[in-house]
N, C-alpha and C. Protein backbone atom coordinates (compact mmCIF):
# COMPACT_ATOMS: atom_id res chain seq x y z
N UNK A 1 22.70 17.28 18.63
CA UNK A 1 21.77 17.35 17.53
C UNK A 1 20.61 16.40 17.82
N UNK A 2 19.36 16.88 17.78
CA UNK A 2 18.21 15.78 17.70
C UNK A 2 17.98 15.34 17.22
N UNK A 3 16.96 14.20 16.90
CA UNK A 3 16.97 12.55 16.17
C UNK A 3 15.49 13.24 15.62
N UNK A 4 15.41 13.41 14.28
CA UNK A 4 14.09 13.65 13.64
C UNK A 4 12.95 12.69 14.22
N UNK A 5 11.79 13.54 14.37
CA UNK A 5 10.72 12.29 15.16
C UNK A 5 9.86 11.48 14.22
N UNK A 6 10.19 10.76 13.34
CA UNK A 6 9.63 9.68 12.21
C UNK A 6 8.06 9.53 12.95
N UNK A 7 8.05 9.01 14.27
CA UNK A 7 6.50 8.81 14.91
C UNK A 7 5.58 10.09 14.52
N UNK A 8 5.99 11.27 14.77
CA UNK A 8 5.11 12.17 14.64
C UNK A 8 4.69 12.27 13.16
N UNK A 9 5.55 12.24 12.30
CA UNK A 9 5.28 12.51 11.05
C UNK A 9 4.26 10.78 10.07
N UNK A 10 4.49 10.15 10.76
CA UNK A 10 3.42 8.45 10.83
C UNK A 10 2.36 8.79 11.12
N UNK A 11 1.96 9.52 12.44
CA UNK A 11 1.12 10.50 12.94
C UNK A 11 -0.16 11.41 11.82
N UNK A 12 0.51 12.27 11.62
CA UNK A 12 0.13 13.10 10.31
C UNK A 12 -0.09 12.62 9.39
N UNK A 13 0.39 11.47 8.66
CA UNK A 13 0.17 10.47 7.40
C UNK A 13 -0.94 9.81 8.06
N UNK A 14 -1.21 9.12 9.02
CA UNK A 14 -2.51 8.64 9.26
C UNK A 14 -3.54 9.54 9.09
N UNK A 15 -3.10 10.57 10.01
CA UNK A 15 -4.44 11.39 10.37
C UNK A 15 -5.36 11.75 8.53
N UNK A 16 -4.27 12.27 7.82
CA UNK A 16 -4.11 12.76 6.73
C UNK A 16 -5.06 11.82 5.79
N UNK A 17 -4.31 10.86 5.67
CA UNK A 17 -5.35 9.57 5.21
C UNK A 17 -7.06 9.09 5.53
N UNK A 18 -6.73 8.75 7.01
CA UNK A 18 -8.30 8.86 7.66
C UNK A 18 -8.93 9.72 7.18
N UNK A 19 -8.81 11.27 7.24
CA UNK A 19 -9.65 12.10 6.87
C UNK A 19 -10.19 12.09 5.35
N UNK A 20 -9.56 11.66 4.67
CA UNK A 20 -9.76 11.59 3.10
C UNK A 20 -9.97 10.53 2.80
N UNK A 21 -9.82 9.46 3.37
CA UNK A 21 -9.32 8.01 2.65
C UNK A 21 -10.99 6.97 2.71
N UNK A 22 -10.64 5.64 2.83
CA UNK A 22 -11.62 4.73 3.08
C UNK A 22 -11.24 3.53 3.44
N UNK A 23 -11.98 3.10 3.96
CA UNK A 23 -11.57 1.33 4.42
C UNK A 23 -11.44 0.44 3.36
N UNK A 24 -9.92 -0.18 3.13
CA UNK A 24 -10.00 -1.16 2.32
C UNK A 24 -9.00 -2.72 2.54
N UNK A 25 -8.50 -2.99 1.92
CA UNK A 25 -8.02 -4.15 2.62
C UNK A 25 -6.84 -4.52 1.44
N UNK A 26 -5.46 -5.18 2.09
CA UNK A 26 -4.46 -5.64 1.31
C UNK A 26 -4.55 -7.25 1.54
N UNK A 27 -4.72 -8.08 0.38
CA UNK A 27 -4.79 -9.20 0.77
C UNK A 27 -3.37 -9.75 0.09
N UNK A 28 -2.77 -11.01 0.93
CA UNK A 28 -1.69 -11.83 0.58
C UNK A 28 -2.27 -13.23 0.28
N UNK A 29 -1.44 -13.92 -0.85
CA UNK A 29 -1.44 -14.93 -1.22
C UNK A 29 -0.02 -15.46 -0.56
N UNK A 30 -0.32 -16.54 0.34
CA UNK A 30 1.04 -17.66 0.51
C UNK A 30 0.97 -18.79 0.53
N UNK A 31 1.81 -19.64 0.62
CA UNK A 31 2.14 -21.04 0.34
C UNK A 31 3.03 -21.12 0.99
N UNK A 32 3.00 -22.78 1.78
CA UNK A 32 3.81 -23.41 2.61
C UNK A 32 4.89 -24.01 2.11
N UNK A 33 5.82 -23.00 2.08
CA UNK A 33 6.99 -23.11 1.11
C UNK A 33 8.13 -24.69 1.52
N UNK A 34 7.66 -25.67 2.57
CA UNK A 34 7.86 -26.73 2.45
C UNK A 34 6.85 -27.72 2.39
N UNK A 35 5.48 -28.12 2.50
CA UNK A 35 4.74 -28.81 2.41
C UNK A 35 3.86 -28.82 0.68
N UNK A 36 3.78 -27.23 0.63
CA UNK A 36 3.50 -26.66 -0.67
C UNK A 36 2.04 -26.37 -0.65
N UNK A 37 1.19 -27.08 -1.71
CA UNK A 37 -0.55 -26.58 -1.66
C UNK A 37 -0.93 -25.39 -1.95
N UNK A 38 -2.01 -25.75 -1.72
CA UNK A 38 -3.07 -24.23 -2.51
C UNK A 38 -2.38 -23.05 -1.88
N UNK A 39 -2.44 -21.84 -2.38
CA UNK A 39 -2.09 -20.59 -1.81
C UNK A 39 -3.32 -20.36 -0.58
N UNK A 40 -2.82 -19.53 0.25
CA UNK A 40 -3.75 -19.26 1.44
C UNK A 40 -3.78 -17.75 1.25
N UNK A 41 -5.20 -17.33 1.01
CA UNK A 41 -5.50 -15.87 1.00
C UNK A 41 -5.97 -15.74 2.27
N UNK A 42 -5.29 -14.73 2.91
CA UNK A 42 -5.03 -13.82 3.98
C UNK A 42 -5.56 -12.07 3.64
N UNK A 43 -6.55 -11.55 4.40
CA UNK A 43 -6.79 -9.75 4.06
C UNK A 43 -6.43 -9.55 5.72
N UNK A 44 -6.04 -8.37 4.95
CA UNK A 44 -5.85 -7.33 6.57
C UNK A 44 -6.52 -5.71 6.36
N UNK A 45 -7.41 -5.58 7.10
CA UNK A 45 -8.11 -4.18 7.28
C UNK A 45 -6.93 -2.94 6.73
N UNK A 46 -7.28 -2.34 5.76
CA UNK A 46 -6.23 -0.93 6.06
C UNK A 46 -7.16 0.06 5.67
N UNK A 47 -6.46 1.20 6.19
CA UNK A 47 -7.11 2.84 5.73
C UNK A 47 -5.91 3.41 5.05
N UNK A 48 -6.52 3.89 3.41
CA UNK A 48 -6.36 3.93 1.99
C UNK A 48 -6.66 5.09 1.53
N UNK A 49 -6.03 6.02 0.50
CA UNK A 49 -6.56 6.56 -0.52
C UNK A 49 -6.02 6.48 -1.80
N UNK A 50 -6.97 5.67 -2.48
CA UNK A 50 -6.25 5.65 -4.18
C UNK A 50 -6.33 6.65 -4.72
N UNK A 51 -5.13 7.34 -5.54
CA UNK A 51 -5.34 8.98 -6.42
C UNK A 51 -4.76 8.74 -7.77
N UNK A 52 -5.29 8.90 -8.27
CA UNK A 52 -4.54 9.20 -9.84
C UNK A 52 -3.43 9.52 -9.98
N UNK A 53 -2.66 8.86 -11.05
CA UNK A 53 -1.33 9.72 -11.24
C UNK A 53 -1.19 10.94 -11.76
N UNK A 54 -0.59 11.85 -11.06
CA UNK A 54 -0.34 13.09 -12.46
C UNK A 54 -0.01 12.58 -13.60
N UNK A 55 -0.55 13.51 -15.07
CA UNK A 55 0.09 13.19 -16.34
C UNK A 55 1.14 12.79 -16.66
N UNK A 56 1.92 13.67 -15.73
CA UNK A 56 3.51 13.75 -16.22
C UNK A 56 4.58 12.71 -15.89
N UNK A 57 3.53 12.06 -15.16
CA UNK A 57 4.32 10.43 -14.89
C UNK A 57 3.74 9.51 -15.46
N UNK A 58 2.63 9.64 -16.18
CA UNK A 58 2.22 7.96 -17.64
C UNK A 58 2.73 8.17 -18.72
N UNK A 59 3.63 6.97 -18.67
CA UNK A 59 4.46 6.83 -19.99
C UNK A 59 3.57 5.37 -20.61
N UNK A 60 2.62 5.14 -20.07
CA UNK A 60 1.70 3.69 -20.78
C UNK A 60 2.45 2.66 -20.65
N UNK A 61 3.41 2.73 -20.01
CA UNK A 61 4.32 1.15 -19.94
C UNK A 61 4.03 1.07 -18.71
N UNK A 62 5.28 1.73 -18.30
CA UNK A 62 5.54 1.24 -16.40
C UNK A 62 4.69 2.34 -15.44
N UNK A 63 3.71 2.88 -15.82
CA UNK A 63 3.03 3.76 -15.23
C UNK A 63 1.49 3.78 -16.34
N UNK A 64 0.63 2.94 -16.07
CA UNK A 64 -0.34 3.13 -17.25
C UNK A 64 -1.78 4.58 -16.54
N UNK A 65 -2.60 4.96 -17.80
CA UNK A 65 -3.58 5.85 -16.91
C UNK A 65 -4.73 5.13 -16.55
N UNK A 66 -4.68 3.40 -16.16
CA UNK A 66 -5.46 2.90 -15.72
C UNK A 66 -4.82 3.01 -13.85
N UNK A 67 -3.18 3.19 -13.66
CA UNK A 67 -2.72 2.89 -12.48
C UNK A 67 -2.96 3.63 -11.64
N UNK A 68 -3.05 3.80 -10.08
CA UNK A 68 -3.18 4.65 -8.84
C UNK A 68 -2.26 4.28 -8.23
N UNK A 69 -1.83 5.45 -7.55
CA UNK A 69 -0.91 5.88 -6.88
C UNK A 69 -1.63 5.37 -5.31
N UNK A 70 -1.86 4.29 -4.53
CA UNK A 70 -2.69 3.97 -3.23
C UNK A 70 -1.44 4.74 -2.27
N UNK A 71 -2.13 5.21 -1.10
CA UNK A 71 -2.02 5.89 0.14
C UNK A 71 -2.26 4.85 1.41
N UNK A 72 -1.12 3.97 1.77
CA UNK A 72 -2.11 3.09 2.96
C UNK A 72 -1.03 3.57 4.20
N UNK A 73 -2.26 3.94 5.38
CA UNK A 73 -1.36 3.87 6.50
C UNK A 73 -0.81 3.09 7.06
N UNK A 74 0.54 3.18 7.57
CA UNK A 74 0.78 2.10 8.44
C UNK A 74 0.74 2.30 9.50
N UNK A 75 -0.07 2.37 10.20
CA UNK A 75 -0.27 2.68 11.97
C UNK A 75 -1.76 0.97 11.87
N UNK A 76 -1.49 0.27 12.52
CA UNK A 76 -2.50 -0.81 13.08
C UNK A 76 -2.01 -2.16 11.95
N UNK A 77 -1.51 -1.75 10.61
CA UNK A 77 -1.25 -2.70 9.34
C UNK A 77 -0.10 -3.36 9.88
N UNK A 78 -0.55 -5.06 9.83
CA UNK A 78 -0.06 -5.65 10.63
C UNK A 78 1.16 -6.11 9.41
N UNK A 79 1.14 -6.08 8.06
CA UNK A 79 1.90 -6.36 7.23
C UNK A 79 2.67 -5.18 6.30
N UNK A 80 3.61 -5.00 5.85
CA UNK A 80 4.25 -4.11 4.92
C UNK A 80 3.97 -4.55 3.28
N UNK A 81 3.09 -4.02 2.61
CA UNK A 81 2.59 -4.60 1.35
C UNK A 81 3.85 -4.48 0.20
N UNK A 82 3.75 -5.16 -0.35
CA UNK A 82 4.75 -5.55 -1.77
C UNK A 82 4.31 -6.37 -2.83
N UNK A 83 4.62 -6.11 -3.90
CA UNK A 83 4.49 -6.78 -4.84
C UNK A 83 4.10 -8.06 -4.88
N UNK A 84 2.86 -8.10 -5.73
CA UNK A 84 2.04 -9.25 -5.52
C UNK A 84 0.60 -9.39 -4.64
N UNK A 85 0.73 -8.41 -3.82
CA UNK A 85 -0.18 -8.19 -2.73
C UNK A 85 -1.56 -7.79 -3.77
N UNK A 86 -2.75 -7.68 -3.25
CA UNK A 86 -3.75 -7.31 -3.85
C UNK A 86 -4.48 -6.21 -2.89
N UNK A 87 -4.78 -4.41 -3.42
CA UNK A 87 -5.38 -3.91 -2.53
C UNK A 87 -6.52 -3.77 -3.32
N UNK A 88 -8.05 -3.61 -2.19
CA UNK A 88 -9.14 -3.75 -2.25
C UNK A 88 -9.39 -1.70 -2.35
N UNK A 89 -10.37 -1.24 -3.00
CA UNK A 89 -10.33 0.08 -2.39
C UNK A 89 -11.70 0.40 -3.37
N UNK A 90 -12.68 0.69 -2.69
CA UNK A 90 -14.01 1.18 -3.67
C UNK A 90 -14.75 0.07 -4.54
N UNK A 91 -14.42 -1.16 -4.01
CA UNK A 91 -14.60 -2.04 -4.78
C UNK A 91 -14.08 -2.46 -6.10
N UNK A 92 -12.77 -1.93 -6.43
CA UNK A 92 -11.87 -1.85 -7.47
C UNK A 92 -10.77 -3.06 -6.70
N UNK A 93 -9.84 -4.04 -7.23
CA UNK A 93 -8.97 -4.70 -6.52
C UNK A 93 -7.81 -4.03 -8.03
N UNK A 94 -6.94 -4.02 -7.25
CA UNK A 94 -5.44 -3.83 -8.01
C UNK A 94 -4.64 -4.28 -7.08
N UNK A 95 -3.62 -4.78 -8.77
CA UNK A 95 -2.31 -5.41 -8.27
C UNK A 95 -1.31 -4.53 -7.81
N UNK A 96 -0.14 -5.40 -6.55
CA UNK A 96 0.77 -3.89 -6.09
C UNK A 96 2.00 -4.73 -7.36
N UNK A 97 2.58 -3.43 -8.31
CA UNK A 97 3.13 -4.09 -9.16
C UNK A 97 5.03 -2.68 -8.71
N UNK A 98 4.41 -2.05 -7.64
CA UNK A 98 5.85 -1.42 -6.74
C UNK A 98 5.05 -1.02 -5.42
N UNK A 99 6.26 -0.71 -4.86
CA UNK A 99 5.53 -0.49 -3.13
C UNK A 99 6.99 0.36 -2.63
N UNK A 100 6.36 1.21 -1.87
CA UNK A 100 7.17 2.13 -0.96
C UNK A 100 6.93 2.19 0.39
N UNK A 101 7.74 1.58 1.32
CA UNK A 101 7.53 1.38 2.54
C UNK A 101 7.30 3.20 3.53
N UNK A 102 8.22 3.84 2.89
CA UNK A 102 8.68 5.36 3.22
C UNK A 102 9.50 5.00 4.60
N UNK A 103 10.79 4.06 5.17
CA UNK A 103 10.51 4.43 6.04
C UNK A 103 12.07 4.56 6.49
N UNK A 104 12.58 5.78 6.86
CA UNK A 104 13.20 6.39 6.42
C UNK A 104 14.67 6.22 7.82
N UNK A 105 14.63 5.61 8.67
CA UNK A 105 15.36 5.70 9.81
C UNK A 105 15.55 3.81 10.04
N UNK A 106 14.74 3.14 9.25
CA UNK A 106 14.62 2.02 9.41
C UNK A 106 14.17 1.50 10.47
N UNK A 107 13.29 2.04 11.22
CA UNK A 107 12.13 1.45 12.88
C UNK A 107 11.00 1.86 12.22
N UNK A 108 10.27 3.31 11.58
CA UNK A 108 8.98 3.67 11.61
C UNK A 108 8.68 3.98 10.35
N UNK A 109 7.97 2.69 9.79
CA UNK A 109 7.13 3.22 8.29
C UNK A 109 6.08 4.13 8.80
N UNK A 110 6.54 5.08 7.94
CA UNK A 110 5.54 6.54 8.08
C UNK A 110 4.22 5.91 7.32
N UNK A 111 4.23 5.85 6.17
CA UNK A 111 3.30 5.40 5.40
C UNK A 111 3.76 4.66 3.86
N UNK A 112 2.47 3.82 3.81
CA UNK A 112 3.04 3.04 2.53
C UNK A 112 2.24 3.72 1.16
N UNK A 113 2.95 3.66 0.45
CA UNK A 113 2.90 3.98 -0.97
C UNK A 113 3.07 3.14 -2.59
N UNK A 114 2.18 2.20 -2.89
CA UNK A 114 2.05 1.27 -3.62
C UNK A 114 1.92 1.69 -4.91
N UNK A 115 2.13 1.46 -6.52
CA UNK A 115 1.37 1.23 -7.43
C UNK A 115 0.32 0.36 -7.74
N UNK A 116 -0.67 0.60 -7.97
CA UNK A 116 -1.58 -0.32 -8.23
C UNK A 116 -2.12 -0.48 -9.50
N UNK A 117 -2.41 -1.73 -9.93
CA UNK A 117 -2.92 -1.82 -11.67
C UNK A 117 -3.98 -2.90 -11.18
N UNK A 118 -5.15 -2.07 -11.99
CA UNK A 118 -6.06 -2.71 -11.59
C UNK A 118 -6.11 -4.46 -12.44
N UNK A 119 -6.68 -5.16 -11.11
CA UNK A 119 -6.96 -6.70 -11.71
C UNK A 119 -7.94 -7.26 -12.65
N UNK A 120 -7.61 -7.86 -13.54
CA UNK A 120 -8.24 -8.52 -14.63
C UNK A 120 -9.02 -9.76 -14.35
């Protein structure tokens, strides 16, 4: 039996993205979890597409119709975004308040899939 090819289908999620998407950026906040101090903001380049949620998933709590559904590839993204992270996209910044790595064999995130609520 053959081993599904996760690369190719990473492949297609980029391409997919690029063609539609735009340059934006996920930035991290960290701290030197023994010395301590200011947080250190860190961005890393990504290619993005924020989309609206369908209707049928805002319930105004945990899904508001201010939130997007972001599209970031992971092919060159030197980090896996999660909660807390901040993505940049159209000049809009939102918080990642869930994140979906997609990656399904555990070696190749196909692509990442965030909630985003925009920042205040």
């Amino acid at each position: 039996m053959s081993k599904f090819n996760y690369g190719r289908l990473q492949k297609v999620a980029e391409r997919l993205i690029s063609e539609s998407g735009q340059t934006g950026t996920v930035t991290r906040l960290t701290t030197d979890l023994v010395l301590g101090g200011d947080p250190v903001e860190t961005s890393y380049t990504a290619t993005l597409v924020p989309m609206t949620y369908d209707q049928r998933y805002i319930d105004g709590t945990v899904i508001t119709t201010a939130d997007r559904q972001i599209y970031i590839s992971s092919v060159g993204l030197a980090i896996v975004p999660q909660v807390g992270d901040i993505v940049s996209a159209g000049g809009v910044e939102y918080h990642v308040i869930a994140a979906d790595p997609n990656n399904y064999d555990g070696v190749t995130n196909v692509v990442f899939i965030v909630q985003g609520r925009v920042a205040a």
